[in-house]
N, C-alpha and C. Protein backbone atom coordinates (compact mmCIF):
# COMPACT_ATOMS: atom_id res chain seq x y z
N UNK A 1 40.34 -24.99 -24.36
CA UNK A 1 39.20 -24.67 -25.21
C UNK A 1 37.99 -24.37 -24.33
N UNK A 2 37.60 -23.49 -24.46
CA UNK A 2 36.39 -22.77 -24.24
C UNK A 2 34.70 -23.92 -24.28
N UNK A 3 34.09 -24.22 -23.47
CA UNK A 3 32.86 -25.56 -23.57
C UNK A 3 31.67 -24.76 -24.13
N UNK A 4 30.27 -25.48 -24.10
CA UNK A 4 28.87 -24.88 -24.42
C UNK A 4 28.99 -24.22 -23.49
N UNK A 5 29.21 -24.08 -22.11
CA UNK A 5 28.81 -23.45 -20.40
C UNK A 5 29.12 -21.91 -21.11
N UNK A 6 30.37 -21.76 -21.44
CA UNK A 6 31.01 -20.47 -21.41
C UNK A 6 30.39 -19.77 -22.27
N UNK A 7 30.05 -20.19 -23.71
CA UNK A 7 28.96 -19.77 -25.08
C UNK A 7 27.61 -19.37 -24.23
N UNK A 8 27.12 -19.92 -23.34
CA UNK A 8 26.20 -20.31 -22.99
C UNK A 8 25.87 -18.47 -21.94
N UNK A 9 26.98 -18.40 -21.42
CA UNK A 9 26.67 -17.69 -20.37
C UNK A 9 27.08 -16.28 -20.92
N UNK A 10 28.01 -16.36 -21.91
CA UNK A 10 28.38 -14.98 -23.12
C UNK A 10 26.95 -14.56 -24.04
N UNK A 11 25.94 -15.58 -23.76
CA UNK A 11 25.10 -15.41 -24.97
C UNK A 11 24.58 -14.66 -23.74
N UNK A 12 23.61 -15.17 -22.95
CA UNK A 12 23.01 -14.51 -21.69
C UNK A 12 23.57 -13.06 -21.12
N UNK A 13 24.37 -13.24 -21.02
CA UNK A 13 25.43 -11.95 -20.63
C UNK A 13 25.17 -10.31 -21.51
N UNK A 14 25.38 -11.19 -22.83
CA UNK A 14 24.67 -10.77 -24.31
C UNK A 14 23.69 -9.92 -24.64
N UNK A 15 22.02 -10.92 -23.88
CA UNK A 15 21.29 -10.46 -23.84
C UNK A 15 20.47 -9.69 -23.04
N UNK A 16 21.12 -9.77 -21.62
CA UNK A 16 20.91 -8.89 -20.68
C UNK A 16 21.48 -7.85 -20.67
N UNK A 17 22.30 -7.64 -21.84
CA UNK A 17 22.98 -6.18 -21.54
C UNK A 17 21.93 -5.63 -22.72
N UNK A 18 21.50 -5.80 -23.40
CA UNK A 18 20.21 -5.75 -24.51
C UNK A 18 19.23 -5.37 -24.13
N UNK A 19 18.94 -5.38 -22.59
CA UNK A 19 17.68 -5.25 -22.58
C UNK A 19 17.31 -3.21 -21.99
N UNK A 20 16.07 -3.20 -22.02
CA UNK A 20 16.08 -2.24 -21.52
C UNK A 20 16.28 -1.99 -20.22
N UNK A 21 16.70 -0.85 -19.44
CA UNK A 21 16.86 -0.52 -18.14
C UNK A 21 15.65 -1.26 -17.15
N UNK A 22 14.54 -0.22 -17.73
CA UNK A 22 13.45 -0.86 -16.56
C UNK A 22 12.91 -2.13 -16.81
N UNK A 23 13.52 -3.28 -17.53
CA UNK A 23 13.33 -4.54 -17.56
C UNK A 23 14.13 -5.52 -16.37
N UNK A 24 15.27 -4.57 -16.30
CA UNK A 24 16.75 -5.40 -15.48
C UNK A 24 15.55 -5.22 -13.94
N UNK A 25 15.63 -6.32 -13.35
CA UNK A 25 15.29 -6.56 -12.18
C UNK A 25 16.71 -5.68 -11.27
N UNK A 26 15.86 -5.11 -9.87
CA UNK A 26 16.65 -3.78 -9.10
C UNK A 26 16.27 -4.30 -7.40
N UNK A 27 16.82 -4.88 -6.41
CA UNK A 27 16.13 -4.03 -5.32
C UNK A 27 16.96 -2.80 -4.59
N UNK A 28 15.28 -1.88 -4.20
CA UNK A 28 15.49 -0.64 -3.93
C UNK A 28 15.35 -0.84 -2.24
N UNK A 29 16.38 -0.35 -1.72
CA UNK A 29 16.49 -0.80 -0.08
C UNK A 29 16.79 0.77 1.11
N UNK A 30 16.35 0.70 1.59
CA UNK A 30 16.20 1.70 2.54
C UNK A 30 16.61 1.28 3.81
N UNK A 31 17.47 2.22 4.44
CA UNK A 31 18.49 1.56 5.74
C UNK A 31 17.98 2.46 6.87
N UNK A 32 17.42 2.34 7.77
CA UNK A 32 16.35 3.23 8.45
C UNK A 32 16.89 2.98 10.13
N UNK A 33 17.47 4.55 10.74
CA UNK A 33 18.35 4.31 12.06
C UNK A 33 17.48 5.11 12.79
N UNK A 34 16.64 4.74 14.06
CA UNK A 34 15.73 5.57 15.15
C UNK A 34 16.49 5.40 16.30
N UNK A 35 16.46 6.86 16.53
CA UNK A 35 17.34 7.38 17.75
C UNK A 35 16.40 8.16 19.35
N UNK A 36 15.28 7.94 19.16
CA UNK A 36 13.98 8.28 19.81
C UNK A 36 12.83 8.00 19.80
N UNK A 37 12.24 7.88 20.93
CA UNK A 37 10.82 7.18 20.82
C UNK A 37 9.86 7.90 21.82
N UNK A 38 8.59 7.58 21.13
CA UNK A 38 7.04 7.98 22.20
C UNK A 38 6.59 7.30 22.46
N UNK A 39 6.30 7.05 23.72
CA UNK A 39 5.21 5.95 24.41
C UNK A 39 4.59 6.53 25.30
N UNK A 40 3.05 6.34 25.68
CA UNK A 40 2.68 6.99 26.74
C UNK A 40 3.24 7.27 27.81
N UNK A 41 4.83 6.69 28.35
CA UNK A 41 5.48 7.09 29.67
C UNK A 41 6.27 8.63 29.24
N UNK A 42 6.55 8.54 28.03
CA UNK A 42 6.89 9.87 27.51
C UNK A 42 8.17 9.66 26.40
N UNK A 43 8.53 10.84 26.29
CA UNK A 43 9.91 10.49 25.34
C UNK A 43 10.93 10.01 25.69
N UNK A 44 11.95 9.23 24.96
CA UNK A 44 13.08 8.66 25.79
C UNK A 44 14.31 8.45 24.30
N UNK A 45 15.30 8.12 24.34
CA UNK A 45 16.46 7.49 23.78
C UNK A 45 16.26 6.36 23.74
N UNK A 46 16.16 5.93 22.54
CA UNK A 46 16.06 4.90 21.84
C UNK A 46 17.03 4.22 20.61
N UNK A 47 18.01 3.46 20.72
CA UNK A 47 18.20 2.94 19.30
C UNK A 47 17.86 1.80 18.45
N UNK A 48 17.37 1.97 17.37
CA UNK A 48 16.27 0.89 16.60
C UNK A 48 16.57 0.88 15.39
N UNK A 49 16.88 -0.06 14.40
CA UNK A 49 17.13 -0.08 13.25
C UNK A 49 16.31 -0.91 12.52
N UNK A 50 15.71 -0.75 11.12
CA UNK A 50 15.06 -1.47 10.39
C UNK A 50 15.45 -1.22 8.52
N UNK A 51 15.48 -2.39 7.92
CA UNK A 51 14.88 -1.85 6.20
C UNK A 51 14.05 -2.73 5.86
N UNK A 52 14.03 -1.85 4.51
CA UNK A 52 13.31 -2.08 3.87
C UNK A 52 13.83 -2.25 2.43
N UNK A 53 12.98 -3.72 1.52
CA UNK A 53 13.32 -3.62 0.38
C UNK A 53 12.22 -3.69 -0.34
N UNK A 54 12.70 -3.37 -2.04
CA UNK A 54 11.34 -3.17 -2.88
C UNK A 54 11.77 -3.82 -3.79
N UNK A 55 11.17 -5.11 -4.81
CA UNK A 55 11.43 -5.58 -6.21
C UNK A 55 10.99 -4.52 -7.14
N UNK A 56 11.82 -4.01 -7.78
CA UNK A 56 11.45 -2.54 -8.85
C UNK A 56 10.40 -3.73 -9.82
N UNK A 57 10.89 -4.21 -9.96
CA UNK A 57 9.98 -5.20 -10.99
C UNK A 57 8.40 -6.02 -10.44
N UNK A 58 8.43 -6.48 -9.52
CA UNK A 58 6.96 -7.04 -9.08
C UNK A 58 6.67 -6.00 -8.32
N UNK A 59 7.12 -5.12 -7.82
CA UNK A 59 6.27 -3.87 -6.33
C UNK A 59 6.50 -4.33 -5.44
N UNK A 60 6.67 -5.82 -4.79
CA UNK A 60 7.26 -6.42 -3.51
C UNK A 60 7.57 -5.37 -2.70
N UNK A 61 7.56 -5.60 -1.51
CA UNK A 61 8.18 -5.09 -0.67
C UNK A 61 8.38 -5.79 0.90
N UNK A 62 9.45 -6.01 1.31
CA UNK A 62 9.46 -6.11 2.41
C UNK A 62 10.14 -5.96 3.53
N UNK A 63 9.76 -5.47 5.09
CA UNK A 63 10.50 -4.68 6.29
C UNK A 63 11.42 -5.90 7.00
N UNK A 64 12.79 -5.59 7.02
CA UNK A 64 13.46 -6.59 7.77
C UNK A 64 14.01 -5.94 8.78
N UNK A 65 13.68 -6.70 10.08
CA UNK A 65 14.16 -6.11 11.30
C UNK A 65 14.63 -6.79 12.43
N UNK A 66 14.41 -6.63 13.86
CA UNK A 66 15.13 -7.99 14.33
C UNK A 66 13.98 -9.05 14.58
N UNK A 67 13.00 -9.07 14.48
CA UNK A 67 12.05 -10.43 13.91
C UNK A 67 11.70 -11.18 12.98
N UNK A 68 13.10 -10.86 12.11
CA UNK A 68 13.18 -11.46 10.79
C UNK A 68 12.84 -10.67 9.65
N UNK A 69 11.99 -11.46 8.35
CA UNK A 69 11.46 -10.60 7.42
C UNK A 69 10.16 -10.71 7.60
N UNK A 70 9.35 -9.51 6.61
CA UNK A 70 7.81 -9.58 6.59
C UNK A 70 7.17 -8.97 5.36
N UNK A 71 6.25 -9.67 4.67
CA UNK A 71 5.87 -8.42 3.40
C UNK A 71 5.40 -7.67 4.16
N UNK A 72 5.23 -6.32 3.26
CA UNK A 72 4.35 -5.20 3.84
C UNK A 72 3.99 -4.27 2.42
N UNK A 73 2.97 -3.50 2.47
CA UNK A 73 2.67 -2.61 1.56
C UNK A 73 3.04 -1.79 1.29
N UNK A 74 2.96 -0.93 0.36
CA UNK A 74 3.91 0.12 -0.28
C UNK A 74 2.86 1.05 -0.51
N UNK A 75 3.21 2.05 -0.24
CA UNK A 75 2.56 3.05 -1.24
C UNK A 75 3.56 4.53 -1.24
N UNK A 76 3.58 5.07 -2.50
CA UNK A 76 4.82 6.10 -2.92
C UNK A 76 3.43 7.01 -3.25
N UNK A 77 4.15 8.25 -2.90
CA UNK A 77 3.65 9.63 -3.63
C UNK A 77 4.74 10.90 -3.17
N UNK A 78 4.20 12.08 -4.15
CA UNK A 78 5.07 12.88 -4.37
C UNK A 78 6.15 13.52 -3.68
N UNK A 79 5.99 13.38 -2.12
CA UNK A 79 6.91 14.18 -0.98
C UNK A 79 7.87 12.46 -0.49
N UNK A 80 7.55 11.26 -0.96
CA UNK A 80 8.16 10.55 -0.02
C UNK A 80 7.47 8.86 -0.12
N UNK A 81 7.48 7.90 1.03
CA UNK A 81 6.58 6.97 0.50
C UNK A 81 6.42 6.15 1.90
N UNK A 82 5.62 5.21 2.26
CA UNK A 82 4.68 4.81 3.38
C UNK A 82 4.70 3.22 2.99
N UNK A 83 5.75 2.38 3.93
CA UNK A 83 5.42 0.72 4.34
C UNK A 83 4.30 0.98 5.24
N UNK A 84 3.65 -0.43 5.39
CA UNK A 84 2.83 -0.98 5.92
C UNK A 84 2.67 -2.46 6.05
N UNK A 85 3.19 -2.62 7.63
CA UNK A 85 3.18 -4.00 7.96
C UNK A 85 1.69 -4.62 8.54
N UNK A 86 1.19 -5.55 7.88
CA UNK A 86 -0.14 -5.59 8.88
C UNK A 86 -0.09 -7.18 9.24
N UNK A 87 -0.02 -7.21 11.01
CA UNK A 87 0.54 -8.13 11.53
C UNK A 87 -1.24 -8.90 12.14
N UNK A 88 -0.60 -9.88 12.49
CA UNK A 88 -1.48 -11.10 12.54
C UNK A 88 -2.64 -10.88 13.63
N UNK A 89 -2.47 -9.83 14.24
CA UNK A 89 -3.04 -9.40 15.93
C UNK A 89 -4.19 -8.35 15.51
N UNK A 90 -4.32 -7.93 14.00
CA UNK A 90 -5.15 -6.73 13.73
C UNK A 90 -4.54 -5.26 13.47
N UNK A 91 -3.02 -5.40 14.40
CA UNK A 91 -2.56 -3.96 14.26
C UNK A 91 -1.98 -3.65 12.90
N UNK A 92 -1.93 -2.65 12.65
CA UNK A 92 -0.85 -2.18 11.62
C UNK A 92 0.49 -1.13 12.06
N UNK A 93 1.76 -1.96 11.54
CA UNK A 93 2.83 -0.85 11.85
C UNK A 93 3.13 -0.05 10.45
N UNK A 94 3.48 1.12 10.74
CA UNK A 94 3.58 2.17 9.33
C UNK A 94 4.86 2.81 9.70
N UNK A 95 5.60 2.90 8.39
CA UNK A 95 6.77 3.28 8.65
C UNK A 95 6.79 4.65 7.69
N UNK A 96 7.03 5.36 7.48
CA UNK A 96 6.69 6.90 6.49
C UNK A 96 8.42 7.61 6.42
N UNK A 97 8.86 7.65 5.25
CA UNK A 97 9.89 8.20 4.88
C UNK A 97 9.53 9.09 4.02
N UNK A 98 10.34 10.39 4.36
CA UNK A 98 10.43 11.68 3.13
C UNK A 98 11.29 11.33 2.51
N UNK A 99 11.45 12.37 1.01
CA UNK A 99 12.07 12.74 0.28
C UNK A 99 13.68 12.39 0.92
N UNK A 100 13.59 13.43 1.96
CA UNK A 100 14.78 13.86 2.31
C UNK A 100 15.42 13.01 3.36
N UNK A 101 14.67 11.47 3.93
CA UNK A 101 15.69 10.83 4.59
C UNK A 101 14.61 10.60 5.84
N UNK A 102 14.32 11.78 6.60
CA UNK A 102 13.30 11.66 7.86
C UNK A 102 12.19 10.60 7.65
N UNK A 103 12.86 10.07 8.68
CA UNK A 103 11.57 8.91 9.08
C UNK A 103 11.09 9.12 10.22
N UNK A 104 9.25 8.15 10.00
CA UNK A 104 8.65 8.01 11.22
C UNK A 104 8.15 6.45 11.52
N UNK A 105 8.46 6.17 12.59
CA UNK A 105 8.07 4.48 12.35
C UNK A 105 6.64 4.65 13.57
N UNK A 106 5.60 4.10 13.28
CA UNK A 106 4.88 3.56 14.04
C UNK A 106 4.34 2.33 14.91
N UNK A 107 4.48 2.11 15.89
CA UNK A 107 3.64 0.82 16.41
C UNK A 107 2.47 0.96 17.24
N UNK A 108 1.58 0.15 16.27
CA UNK A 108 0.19 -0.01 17.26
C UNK A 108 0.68 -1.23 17.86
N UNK A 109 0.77 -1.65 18.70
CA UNK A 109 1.10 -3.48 18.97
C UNK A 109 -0.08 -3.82 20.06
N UNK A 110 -0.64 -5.05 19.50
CA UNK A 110 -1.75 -5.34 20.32
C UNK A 110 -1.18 -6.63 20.96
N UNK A 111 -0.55 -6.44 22.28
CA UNK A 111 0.46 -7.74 22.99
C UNK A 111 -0.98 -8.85 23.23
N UNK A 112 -2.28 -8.47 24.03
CA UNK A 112 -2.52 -9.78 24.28
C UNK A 112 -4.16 -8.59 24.75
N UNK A 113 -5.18 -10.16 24.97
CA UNK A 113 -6.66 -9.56 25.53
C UNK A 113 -6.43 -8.43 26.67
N UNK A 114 -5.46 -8.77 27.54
CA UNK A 114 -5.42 -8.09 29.06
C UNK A 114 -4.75 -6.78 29.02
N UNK A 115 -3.40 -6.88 28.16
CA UNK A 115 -2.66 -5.85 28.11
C UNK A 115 -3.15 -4.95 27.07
N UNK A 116 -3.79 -4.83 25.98
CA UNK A 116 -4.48 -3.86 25.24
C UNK A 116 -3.58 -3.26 24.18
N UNK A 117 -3.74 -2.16 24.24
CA UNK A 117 -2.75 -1.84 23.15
C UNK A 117 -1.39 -1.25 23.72
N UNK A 118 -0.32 -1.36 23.30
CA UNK A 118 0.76 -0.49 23.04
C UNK A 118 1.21 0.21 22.29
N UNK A 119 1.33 1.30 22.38
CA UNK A 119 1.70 2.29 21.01
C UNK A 119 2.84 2.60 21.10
N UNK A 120 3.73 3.00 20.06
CA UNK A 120 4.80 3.83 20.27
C UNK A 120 5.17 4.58 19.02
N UNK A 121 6.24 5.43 18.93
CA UNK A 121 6.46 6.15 17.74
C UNK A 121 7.88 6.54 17.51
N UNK A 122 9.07 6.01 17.00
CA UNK A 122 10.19 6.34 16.58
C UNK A 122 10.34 7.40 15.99
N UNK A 123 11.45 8.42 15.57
CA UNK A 123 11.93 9.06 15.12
C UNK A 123 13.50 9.19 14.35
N UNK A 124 13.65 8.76 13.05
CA UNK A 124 15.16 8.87 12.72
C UNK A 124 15.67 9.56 11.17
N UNK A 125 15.97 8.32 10.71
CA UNK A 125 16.77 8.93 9.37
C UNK A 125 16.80 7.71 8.72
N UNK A 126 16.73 7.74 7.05
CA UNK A 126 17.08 6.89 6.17
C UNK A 126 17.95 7.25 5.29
N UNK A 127 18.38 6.13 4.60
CA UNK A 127 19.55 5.98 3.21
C UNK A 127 19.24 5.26 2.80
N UNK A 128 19.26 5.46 0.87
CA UNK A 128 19.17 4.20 0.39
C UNK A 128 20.69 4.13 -0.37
């Protein structure tokens, strides 16, 4: 015989299929592979991987990479859409994906008083 648990989770089941689309909680994730980079010594071969996820439902967003996770900002418009990590040092890293997959990742990185800034600039591809 069948308990309350099972009623319980048929009712739920039930009502989530009830609901509307853009109610159902989604994350939207972006798989982001850089195969080149700029730094003032010049261009070079690089491989670097990062994503990104988005709660369709709160706007969340955040870049996971190999320093773990981090929120970051979002902003979407018509050709594509733009993270923004803004880290504890003042810098901001920006990551910019098109439409069509091309990414650009940025780093300002401010290592320390002496060493100043470091910049660099990836080049790759995304999937979601």
């Amino acid at each position: 015989m069948r308990g309350p648990l099972f009623a319980l989770c048929v009712a739920l089941n039930a009502v989530q299929l009830m609901l509307p689309d853009r109610l159902q909680a989604e994350t939207l994730r972006w798989k982001c592979t850089y195969t080149s980079i700029a730094t003032p010594k010049g261009l070079a071969n690089e491989k670097f991987a990062l994503e990104f996820a988005i709660d369709n439902i709160t706007g969340k967003a955040v870049i996971i990479g190999n320093a773990g996770m981090s929120d970051v900002d979002v902003f979407s418009g018509s050709h594509g859409l733009t993270f923004q990590e803004k880290l504890p040092t003042g810098a901001i890293q920006t990551t910019t994906v098109a439409r069509n997959g091309r990414s650009v990742h940025s780093r300002h990185t401010l290592l320390s008083l002496e060493d100043g800034l470091t910049p660099s600039q990836y080049y790759g591809q995304c999937s979601r």
